[in-house]
Structures are given as C-alpha cells and as structure tokens.
C-alpha atoms as a PDB file:
ATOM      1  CA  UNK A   1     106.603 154.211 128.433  1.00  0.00           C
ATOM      2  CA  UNK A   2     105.379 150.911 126.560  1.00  0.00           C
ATOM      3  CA  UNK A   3     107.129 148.468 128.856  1.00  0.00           C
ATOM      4  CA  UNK A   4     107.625 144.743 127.283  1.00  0.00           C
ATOM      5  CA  UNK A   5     107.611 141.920 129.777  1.00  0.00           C
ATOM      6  CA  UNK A   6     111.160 140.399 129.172  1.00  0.00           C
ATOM      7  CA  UNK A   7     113.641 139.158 131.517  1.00  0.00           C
ATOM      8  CA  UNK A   8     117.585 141.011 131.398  1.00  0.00           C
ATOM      9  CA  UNK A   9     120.052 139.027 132.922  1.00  0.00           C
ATOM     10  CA  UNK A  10     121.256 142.950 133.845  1.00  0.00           C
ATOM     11  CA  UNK A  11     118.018 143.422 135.880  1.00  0.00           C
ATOM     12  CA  UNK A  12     117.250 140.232 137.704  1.00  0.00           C
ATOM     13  CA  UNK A  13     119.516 137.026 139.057  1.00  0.00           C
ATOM     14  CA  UNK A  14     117.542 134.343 137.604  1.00  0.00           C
ATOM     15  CA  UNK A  15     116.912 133.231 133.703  1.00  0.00           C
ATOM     16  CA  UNK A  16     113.303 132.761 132.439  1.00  0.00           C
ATOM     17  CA  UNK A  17     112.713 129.424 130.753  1.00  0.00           C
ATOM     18  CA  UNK A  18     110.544 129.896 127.634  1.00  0.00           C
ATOM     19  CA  UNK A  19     109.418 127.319 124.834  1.00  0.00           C
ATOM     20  CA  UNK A  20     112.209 126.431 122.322  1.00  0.00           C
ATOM     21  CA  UNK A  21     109.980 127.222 119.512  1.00  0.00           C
ATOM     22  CA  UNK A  22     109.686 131.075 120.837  1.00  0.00           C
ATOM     23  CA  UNK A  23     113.475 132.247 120.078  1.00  0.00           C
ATOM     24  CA  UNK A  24     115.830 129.819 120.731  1.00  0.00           C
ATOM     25  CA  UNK A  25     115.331 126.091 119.723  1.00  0.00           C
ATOM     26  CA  UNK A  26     117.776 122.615 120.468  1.00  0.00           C
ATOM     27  CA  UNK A  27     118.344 120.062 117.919  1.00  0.00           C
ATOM     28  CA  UNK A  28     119.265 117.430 120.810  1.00  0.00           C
ATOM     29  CA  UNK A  29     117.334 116.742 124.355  1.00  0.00           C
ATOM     30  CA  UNK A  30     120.829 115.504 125.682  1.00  0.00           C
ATOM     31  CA  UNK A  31     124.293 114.455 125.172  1.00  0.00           C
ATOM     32  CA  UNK A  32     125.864 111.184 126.928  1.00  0.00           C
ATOM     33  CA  UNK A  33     129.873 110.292 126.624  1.00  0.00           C
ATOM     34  CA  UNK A  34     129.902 106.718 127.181  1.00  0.00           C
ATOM     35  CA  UNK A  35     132.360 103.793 125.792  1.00  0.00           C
ATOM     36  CA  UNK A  36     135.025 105.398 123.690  1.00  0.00           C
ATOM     37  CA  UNK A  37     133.277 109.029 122.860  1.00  0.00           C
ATOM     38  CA  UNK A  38     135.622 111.837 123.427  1.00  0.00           C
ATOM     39  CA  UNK A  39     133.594 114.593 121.168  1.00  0.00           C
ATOM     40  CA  UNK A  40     130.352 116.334 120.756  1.00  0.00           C
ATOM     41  CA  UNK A  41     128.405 119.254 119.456  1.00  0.00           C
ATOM     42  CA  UNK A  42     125.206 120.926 120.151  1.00  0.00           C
ATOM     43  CA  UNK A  43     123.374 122.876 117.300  1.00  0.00           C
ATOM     44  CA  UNK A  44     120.825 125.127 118.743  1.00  0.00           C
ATOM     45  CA  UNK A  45     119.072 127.960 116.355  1.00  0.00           C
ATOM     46  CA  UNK A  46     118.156 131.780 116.785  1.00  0.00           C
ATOM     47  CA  UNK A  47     114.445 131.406 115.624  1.00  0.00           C
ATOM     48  CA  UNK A  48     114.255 135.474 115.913  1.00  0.00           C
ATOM     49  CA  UNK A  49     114.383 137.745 112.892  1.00  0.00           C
ATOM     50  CA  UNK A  50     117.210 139.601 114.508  1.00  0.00           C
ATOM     51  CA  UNK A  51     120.894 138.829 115.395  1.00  0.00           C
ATOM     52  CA  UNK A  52     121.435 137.756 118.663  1.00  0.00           C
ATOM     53  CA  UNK A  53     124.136 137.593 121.085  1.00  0.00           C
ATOM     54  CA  UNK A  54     124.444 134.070 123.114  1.00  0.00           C
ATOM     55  CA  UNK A  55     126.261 133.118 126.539  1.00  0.00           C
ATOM     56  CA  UNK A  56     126.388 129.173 126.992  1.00  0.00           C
ATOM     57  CA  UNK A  57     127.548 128.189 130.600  1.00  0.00           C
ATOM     58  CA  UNK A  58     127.312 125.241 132.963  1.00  0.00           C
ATOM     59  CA  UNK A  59     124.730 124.602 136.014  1.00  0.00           C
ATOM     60  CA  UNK A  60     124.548 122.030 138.128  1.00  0.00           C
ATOM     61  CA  UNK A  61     120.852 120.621 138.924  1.00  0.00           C
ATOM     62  CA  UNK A  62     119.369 117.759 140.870  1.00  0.00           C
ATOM     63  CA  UNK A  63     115.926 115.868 140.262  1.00  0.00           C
ATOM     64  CA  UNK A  64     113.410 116.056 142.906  1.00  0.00           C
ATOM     65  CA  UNK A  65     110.802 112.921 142.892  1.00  0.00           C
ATOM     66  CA  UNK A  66     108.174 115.398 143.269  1.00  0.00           C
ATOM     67  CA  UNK A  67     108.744 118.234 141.424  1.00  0.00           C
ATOM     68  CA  UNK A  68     111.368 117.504 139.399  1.00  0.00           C
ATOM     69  CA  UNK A  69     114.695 119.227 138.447  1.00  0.00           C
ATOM     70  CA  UNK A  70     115.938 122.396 140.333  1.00  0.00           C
ATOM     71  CA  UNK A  71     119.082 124.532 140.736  1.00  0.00           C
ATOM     72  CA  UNK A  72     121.483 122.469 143.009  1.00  0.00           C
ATOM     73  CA  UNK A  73     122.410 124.253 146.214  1.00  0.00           C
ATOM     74  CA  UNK A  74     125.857 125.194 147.131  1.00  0.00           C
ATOM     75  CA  UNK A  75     125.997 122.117 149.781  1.00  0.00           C
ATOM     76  CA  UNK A  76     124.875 119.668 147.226  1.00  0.00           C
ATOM     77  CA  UNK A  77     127.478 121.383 144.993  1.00  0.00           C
ATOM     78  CA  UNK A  78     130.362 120.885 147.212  1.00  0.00           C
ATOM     79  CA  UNK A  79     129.099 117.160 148.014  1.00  0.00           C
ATOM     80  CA  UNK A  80     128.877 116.751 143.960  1.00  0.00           C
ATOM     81  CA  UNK A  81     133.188 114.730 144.321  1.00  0.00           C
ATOM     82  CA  UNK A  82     133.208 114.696 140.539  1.00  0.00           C
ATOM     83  CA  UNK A  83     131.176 117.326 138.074  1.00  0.00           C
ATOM     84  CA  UNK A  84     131.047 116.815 134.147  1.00  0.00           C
ATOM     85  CA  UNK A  85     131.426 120.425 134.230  1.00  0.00           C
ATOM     86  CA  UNK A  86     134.659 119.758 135.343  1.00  0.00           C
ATOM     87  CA  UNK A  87     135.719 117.168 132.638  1.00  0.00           C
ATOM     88  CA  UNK A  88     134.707 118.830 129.599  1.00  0.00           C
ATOM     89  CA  UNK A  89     136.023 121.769 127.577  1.00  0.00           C
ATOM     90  CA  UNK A  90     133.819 123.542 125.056  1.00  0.00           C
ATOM     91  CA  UNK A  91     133.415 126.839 122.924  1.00  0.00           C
ATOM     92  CA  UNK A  92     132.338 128.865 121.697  1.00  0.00           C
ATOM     93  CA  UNK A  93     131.254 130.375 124.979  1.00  0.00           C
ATOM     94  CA  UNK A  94     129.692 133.687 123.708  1.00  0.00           C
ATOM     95  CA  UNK A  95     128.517 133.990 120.102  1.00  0.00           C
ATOM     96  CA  UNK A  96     126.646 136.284 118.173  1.00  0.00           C
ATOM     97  CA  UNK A  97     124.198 134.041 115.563  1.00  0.00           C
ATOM     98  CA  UNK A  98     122.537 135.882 112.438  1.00  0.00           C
ATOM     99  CA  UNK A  99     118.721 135.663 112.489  1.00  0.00           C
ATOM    100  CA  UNK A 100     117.052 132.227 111.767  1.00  0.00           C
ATOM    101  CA  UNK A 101     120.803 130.577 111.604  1.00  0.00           C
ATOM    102  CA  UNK A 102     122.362 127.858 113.446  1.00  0.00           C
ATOM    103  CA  UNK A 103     125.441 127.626 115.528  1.00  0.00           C
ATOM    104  CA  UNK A 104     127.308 124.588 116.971  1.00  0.00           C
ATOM    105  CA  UNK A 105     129.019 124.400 120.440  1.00  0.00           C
ATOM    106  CA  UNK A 106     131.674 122.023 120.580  1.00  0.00           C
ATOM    107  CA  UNK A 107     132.071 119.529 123.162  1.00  0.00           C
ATOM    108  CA  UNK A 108     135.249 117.630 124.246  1.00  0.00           C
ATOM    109  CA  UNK A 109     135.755 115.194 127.000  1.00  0.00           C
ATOM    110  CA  UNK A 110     139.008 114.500 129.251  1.00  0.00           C
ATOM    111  CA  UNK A 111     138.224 112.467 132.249  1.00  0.00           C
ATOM    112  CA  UNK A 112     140.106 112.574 135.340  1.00  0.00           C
ATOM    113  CA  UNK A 113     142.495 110.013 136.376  1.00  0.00           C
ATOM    114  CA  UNK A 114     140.667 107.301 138.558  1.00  0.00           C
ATOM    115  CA  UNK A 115     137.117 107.880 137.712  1.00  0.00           C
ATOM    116  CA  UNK A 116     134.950 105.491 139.323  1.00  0.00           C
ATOM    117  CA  UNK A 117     132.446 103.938 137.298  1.00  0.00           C
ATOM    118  CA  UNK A 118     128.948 105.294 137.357  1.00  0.00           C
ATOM    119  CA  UNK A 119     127.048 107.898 135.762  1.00  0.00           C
ATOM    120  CA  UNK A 120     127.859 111.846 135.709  1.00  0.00           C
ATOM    121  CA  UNK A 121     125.875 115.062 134.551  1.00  0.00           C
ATOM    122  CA  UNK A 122     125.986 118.561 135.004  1.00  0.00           C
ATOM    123  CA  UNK A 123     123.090 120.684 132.469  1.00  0.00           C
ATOM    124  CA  UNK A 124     124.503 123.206 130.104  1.00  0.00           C
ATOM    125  CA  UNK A 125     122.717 126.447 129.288  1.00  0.00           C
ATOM    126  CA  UNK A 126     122.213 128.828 126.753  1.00  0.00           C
ATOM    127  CA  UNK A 127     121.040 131.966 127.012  1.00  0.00           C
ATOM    128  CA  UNK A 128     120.275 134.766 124.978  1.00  0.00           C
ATOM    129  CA  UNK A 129     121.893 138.010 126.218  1.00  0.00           C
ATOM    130  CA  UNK A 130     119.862 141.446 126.671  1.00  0.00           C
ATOM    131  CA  UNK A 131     119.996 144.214 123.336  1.00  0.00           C
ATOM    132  CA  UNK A 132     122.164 146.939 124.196  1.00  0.00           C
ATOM    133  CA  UNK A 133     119.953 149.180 122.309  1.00  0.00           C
ATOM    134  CA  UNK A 134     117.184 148.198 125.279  1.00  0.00           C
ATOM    135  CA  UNK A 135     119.459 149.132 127.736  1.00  0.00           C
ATOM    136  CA  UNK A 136     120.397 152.187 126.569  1.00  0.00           C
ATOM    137  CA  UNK A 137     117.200 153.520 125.867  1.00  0.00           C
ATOM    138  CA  UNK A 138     116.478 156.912 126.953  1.00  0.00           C
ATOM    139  CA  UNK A 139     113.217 156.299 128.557  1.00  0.00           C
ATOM    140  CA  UNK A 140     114.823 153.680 130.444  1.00  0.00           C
ATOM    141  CA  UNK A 141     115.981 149.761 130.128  1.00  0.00           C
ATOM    142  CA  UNK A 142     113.460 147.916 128.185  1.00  0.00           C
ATOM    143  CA  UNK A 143     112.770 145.091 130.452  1.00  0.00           C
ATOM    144  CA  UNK A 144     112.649 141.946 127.721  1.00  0.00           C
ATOM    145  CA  UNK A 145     112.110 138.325 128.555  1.00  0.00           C
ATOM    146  CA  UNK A 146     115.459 136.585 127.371  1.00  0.00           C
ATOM    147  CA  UNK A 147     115.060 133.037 126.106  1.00  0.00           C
ATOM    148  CA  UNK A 148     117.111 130.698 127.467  1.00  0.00           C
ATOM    149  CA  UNK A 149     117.629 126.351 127.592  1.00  0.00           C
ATOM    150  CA  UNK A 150     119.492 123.900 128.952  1.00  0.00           C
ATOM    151  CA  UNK A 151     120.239 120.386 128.137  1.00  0.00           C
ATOM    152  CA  UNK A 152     122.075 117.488 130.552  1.00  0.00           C
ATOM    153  CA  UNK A 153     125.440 116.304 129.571  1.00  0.00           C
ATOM    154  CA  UNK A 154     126.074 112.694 130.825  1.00  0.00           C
ATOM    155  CA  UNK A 155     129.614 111.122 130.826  1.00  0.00           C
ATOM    156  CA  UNK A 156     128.851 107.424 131.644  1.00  0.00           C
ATOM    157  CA  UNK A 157     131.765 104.799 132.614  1.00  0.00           C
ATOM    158  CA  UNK A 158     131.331 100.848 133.307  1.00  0.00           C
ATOM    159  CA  UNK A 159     128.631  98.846 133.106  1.00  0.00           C
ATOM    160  CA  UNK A 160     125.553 100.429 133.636  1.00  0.00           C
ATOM    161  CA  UNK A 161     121.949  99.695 133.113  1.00  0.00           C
ATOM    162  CA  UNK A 162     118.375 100.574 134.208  1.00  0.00           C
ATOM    163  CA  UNK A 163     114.730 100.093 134.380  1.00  0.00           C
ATOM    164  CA  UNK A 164     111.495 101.247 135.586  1.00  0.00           C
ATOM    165  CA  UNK A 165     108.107  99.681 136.928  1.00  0.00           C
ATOM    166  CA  UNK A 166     105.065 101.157 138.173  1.00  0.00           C
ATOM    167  CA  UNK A 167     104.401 101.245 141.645  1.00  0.00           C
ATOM    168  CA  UNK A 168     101.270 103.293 141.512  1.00  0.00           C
ATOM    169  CA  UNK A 169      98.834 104.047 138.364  1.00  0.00           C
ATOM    170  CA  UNK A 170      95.394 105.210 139.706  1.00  0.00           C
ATOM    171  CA  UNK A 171      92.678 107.139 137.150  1.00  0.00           C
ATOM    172  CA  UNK A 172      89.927 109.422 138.186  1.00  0.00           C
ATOM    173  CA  UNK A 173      86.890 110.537 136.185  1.00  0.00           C
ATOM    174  CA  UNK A 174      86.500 114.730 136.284  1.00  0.00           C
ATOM    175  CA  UNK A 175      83.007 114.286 134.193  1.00  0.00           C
ATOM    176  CA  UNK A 176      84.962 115.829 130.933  1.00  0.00           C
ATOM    177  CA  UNK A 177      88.607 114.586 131.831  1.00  0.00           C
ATOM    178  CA  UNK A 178      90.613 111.963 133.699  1.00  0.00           C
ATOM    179  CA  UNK A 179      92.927 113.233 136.447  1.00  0.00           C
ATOM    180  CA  UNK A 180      96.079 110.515 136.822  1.00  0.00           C
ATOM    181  CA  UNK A 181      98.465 109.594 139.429  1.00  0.00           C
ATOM    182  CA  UNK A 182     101.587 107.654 138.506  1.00  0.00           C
ATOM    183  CA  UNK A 183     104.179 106.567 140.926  1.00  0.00           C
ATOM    184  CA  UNK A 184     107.420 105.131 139.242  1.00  0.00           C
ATOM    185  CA  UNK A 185     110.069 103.106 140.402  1.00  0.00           C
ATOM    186  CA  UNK A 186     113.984 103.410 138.975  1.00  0.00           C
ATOM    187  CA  UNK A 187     116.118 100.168 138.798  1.00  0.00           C
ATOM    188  CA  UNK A 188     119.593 100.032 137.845  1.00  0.00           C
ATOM    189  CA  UNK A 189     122.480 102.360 138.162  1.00  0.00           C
ATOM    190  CA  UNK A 190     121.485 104.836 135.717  1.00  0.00           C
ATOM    191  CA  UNK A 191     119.288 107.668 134.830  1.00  0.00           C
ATOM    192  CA  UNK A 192     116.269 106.503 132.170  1.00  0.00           C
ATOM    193  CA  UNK A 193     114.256 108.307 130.066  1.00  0.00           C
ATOM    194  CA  UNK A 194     110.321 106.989 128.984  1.00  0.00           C
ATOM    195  CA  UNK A 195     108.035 108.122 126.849  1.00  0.00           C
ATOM    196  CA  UNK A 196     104.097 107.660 128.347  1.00  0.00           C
ATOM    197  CA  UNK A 197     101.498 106.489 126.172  1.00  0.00           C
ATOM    198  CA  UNK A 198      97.769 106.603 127.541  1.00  0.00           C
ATOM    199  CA  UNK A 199      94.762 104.795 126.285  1.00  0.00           C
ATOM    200  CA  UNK A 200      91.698 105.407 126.613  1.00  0.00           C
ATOM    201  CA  UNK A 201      89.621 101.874 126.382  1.00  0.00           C
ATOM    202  CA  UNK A 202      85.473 103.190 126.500  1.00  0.00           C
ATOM    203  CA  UNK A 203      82.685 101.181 127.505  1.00  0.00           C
ATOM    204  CA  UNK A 204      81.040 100.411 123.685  1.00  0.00           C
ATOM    205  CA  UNK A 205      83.485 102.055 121.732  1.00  0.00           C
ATOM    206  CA  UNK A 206      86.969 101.595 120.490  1.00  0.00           C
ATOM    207  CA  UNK A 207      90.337 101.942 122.361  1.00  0.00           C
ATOM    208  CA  UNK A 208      92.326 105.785 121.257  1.00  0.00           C
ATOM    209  CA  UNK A 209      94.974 107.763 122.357  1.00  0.00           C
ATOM    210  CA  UNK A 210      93.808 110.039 125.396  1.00  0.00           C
ATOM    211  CA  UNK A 211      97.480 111.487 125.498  1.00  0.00           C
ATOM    212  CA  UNK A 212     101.196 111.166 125.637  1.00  0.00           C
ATOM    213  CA  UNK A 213     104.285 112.385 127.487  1.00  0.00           C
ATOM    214  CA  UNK A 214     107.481 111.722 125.784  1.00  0.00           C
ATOM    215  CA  UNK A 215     111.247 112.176 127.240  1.00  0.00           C
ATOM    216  CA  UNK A 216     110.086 111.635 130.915  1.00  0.00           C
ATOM    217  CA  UNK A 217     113.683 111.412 133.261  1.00  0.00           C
ATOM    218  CA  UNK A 218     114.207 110.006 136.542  1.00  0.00           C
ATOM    219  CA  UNK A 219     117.687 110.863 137.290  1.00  0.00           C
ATOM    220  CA  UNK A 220     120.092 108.412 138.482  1.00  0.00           C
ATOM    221  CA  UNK A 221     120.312 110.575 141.933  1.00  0.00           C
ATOM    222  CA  UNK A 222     116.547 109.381 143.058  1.00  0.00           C
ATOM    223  CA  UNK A 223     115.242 106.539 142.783  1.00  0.00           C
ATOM    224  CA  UNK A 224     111.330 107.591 142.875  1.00  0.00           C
ATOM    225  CA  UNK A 225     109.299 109.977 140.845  1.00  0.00           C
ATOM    226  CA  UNK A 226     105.720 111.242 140.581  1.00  0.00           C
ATOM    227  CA  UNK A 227     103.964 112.460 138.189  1.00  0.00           C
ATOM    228  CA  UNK A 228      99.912 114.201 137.915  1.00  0.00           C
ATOM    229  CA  UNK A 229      97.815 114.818 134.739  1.00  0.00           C
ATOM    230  CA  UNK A 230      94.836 115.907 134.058  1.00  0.00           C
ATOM    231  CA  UNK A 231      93.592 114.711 130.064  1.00  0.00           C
ATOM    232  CA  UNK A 232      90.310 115.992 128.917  1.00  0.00           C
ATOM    233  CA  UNK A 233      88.289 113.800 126.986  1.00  0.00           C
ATOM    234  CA  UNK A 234      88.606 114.637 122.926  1.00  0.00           C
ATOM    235  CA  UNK A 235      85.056 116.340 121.384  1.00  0.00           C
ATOM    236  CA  UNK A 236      83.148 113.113 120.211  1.00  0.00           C
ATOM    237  CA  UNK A 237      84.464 110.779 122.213  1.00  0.00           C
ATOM    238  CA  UNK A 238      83.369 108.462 124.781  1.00  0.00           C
ATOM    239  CA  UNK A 239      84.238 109.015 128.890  1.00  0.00           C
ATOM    240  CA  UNK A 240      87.257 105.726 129.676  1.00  0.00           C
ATOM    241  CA  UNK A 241      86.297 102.853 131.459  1.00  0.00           C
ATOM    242  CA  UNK A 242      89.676 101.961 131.567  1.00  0.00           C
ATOM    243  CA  UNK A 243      92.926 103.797 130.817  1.00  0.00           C
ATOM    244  CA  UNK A 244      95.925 101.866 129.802  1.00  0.00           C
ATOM    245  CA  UNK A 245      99.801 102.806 130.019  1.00  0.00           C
ATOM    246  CA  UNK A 246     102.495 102.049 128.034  1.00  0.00           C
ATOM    247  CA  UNK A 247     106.012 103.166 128.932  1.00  0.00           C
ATOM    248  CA  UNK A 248     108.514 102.727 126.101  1.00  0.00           C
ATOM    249  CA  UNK A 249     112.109 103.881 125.646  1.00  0.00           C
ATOM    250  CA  UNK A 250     112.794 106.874 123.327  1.00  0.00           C
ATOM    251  CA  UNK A 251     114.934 106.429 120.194  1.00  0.00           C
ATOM    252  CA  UNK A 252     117.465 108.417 119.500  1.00  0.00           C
ATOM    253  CA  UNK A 253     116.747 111.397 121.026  1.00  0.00           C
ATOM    254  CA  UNK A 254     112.903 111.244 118.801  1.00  0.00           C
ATOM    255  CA  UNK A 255     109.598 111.049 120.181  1.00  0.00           C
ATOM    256  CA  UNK A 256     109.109 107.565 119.008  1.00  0.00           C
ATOM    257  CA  UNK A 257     108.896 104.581 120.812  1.00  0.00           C
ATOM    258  CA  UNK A 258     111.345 101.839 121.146  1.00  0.00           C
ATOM    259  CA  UNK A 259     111.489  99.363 123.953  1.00  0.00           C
ATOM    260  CA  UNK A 260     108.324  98.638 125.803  1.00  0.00           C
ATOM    261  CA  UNK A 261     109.551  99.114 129.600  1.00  0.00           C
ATOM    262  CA  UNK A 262     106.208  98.423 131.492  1.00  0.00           C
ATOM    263  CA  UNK A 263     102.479  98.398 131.147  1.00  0.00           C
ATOM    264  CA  UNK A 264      99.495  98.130 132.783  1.00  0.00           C
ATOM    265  CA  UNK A 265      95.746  98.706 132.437  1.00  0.00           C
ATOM    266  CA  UNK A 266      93.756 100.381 135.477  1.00  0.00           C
ATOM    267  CA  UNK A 267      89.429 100.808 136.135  1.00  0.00           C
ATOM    268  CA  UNK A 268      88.858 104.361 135.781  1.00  0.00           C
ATOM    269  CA  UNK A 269      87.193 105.412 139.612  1.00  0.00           C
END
C-alpha cells in the first residue's frame, strides 16, 4: 500500500504545522481589539485544488524566552483569570471552502464586566480536517499530513505601551557564514513585534543585506527572549567585518519597516 505521510486528526492527538503557502494560507499575522473595536474577521484560503473541510478552534499558548511559543499546560490554563477565548464569539466554526477560494471567520468581542486593564490573547486555529474517502479506504486509512495555522487574538484595554533594547548582539565567523546571538530585552506592558534587519559591513567593500527576520514577538508574559542564526555569506560577496542590526516596528501587519526601535553595530569574532 502507497502510504502518504499526512497527519489525521483521527489517528494522532497533535496537529502538524506546515507552511501557509502548502494548503492553507492567512491574510493577517494577528488580530488586536483595542480602544473602541468590537468586530473582526479573518480570511484564510484553501490553496488545494480540492474542496476542503475546515475546523477553527481556540488554544491557549505561552512564549518561552528560549524557544518560543508552546501549548499552555493545564496549570497555566487554570492560572490564565481571564482568556480572550472567553470574551469572543465567532463562526463559522466548521466550513467546507471550494478549491483555491477564500472564507472569512467572523470575530466579535464582549468583554466581561470589570476587566482590568492590560493585555489579553489566546491563538486561534484552523485546521484542515482528514478526507473521508482516506479513511474509508479499503486498504486502510490513508495517513495524510493535515495543514493547519494559528494566529493570536489580542484584546488590549488602558494605556499600554512597549519597547525593546538589546542586551546581547555577538557575531561569529563560520568561514562561509556568520552564526549570531541576540539577547532582547521587553519594556512596557505589552507584547511587541520587530522586524530584524542585518548588515553585513566588509572590510573593502560595500555595506548589503546579509538577512532579515520580520514579525519577531516577545509576548507580554516574558520579559526576555533569545534568538540564534546562522546566515551564509551570498556567492560573490565579501566575509563581514562587522554586522549591523536594525530592529524596526512592522506596519500593518506587512513586512516593511516602520519605527526604528534599536540598533547597534558589533566586530564580527
């Protein structure tokens, strides 16, 4: 039996993560209620040549400075006094979306009475449900790795604001790469987003871009994160005696850069 590596959510208790631009693609990276917002949508897309049935639901996740975000445990979910899950209704919650065709889920927001200010988010997923034809295959289930995303919903209240500076920046040369280590420091009382621009400034040559990282979090519940790459060196280009950062805020849920949050330039070792 040919056997196709795909995850059912029939077979196994956990959802495979795959890129959007696989089966199932997001228009938005997030949603925030703030001020006087009381509705939303989210268009996502079935990118497949088939129809497909979809299950959106809610999970609750925490950032870890090291590894970043995770499945909350049940403790930390029973410690969590006020969810966004919990303040917002939505539907559809299962839909079936024609092949290449978008569908909107519909967001709207009733907060409880006495919310203290500060900053809420719960992450809600969609997932792409098994075939029934795979499952009822004579030869047995055709085990089929089911696309799935998820997106943070923020419901912010009060005055909030934040920042970020760079504790740590260190760059190593790897002969055809540089290897770098970034420590970052949150400020404020809310979660920020960054995009990471890296320049490479050579010894006789002029500055370019070694590589970027846009849409970088650091959740409001830690204050620390860390983060490792390793950028090879583009074909005709000379090794970095220097490698420069800037960290800039996103715009509008885009890749480009608005507000320049911190810089700094380091001697690669």
């Amino acid at each position: 039996m040919k056997i196709k590596y795909i995850l059912a959510t029939l077979l196994l208790s956990f959802i495979l993560f795959v890129p959007e631009s696989y089966a199932l693609k997001l228009i938005f990276k997030r949603v925030v209620f703030e001020d006087s917002k009381r509705a939303d949508f989210i268009t996502f897309f079935n990118n497949t040549n088939k129809e497909r049935t979809f299950r959106v639901e809610w999970r609750e996740m925490v950032m870890d400075p090291v590894q970043g975000l995770r499945r909350a445990t049940p403790q930390e979910i029973a410690n969590m006094q006020y969810k966004v899950s919990d303040m917002i209704r939505y539907s559809p919650r299962r839909v079936n979306v024609p092949a290449q065709s978008s569908q909107q889920i519909r967001l709207m927001l009733r907060t409880p009475s006495g919310l203290p200010d500060g900053e809420y988010r719960s992450h809600i997923v969609i997932k792409q449900e098994a075939d029934q034809d795979g499952l009822d295959n004579p030869s047995g289930p055709i085990v089929e790795a089911l696309p799935a995303m998820s997106l943070p919903v923020f419901v912010r209240k009060g005055k909030l604001s934040s920042g970020v500076e760079i504790e740590t920046f260190t760059a190593q040369n790897l002969g055809n790469a540089v290897r770098i280590n970034l420590a970052l420091n949150r400020t404020g009382n809310k979660s920020i987003y960054m995009n990471f621009n890296f320049v490479c400034n050579p010894q006789s040559s002029y500055p370019y871009l070694l590589n970027k990282s846009n849409q970088n979090a650091i959740y409001a519940e830690i204050d620390k994160r860390y983060r490792s790459y390793d950028f090879r060196i583009p074909p005709n280009q000379e090794a970095c005696r220097e490698v420069g950062l800037k960290i800039n805020e996103p715009t509008n849920n885009s890749g480009k850069n608005g507000e320049l949050y911190a810089s700094k330039i380091i001697i690669v070792q």
